[in-house]
Protein backbone atom coordinates (compact mmCIF):
# COMPACT_ATOMS: atom_id res chain seq x y z
CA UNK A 1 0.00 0.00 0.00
CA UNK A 2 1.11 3.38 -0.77
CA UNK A 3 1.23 6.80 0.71
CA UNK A 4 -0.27 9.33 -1.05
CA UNK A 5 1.01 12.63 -0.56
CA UNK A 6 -0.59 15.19 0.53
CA UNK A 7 0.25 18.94 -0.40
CA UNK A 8 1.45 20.80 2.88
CA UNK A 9 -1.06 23.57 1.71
CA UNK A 10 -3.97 21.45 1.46
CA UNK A 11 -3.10 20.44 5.20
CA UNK A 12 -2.89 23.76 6.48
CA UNK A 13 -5.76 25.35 5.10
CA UNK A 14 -7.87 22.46 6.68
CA UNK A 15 -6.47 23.33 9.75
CA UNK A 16 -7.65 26.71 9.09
CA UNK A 17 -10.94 26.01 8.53
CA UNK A 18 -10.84 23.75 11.69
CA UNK A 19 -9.51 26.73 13.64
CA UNK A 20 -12.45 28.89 12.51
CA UNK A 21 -14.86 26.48 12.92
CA UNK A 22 -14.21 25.54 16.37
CA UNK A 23 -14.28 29.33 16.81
CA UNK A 24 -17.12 29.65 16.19
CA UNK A 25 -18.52 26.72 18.13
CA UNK A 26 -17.04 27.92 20.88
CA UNK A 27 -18.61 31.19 20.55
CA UNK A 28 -21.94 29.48 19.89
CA UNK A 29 -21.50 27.24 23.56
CA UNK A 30 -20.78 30.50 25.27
CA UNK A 31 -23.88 32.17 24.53
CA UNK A 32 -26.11 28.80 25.46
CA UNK A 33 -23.76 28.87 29.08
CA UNK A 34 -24.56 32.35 29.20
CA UNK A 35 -28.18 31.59 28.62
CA UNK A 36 -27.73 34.34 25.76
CA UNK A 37 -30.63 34.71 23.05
CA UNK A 38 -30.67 33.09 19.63
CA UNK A 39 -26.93 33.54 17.48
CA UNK A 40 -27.89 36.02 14.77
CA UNK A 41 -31.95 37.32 16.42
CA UNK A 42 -32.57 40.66 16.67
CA UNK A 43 -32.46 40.00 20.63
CA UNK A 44 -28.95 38.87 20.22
CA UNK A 45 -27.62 41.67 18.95
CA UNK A 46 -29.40 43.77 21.02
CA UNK A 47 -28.03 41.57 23.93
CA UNK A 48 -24.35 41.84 22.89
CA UNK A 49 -24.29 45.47 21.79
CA UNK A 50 -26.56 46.75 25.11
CA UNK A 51 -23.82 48.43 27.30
CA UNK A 52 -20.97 49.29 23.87
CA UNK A 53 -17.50 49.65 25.61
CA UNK A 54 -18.20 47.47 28.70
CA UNK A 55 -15.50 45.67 29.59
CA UNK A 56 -17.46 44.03 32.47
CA UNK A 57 -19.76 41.76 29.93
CA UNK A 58 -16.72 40.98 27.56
CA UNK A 59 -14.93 39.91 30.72
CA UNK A 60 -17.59 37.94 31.80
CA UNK A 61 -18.32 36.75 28.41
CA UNK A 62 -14.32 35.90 28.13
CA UNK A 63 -13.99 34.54 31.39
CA UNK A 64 -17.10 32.25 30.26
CA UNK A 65 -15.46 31.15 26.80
CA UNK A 66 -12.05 30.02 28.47
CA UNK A 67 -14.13 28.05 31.31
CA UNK A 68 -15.30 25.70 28.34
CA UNK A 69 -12.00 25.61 26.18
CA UNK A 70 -10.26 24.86 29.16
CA UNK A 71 -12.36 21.64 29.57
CA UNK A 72 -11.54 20.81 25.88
CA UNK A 73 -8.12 21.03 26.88
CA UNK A 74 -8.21 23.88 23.83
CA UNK A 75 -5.05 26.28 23.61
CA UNK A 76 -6.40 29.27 25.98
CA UNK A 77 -3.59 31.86 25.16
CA UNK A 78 -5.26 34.05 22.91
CA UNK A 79 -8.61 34.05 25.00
CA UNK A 80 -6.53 35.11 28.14
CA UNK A 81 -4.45 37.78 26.58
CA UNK A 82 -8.10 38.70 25.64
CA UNK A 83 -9.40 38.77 28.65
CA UNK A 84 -6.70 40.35 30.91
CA UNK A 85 -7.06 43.22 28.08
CA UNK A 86 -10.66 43.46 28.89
CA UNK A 87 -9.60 43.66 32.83
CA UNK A 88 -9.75 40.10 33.91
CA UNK A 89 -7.38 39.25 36.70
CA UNK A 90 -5.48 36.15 37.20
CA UNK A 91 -7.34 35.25 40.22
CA UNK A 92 -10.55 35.26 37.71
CA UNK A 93 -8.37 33.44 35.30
CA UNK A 94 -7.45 30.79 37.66
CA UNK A 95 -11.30 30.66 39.43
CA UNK A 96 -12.61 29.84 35.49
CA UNK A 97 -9.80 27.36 34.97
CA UNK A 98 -9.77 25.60 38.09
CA UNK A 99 -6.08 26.08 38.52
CA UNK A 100 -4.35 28.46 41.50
CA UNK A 101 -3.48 32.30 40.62
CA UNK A 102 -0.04 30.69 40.46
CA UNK A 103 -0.39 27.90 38.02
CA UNK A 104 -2.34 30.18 35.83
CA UNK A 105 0.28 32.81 35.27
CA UNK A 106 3.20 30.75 34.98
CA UNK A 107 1.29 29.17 32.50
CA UNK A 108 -0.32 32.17 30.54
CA UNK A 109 1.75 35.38 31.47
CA UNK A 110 4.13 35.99 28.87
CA UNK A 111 6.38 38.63 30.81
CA UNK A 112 6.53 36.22 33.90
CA UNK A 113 7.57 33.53 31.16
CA UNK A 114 10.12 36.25 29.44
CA UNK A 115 10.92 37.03 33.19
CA UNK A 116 11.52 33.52 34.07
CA UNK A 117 14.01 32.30 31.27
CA UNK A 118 15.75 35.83 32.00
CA UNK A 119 16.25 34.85 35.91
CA UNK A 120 17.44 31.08 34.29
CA UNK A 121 20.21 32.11 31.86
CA UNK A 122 20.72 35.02 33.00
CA UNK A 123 19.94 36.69 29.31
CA UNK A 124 17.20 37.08 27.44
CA UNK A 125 16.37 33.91 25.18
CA UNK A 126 15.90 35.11 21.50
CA UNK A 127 14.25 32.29 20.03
């Protein structure tokens, strides 16, 4: 039996697609925790855009979103960076991930990360 090959570009745009689909499915499972209206009604989008600006409900909302990626065992980095821009603290972090303020940051703050490998080698690591 022989292996077929497969073009690298064929495999990488289906893990696009698989990156924006799970996206969205995760987006979709956030509203239904959040006991949000309908994707796409009228209500919906009066739901989402009702206080424009407020961190608070994009927290939440965040907060929310990494709570159930986190069970998938999903790759939360983005989502946290997103949510400690919208305010969220690591003890938030940590409540929605069931790890300790500590475990969280040394696993999703990139300066403590930078920090650490600086203390380590006593230089910054380039790559």
């Amino acid at each position: 039996m022989s292996e077929t090959a497969v073009p690298a570009s064929a495999i990488a745009d289906a893990a696009d697609l698989l990156m924006q689909k799970a996206d969205v499915l995760l987006e979709r499972l956030t509203d239904r925790v959040m006991a949000s209206p309908a994707p796409g009604s009228k209500a919906w989008y009066a739901h989402r855009n009702s206080t424009p600006g407020s961190a608070g409900s994009l927290k939440a909302r965040l907060l929310v979103r990494i709570a159930i990626a986190h069970q998938a065992h999903f790759d939360l980095a983005d989502d946290i960076a997103r949510a400690r821009t919208a305010g969220a603290r690591w003890s938030e972090i940590a409540k929605f991930t069931g790890l300790s303020v500590h475990q969280a940051r040394t696993r999703w703050d990139t300066a403590h990360t930078a920090q650490r490998r600086r203390d380590v080698s006593g230089q910054l690591a380039i790559w």
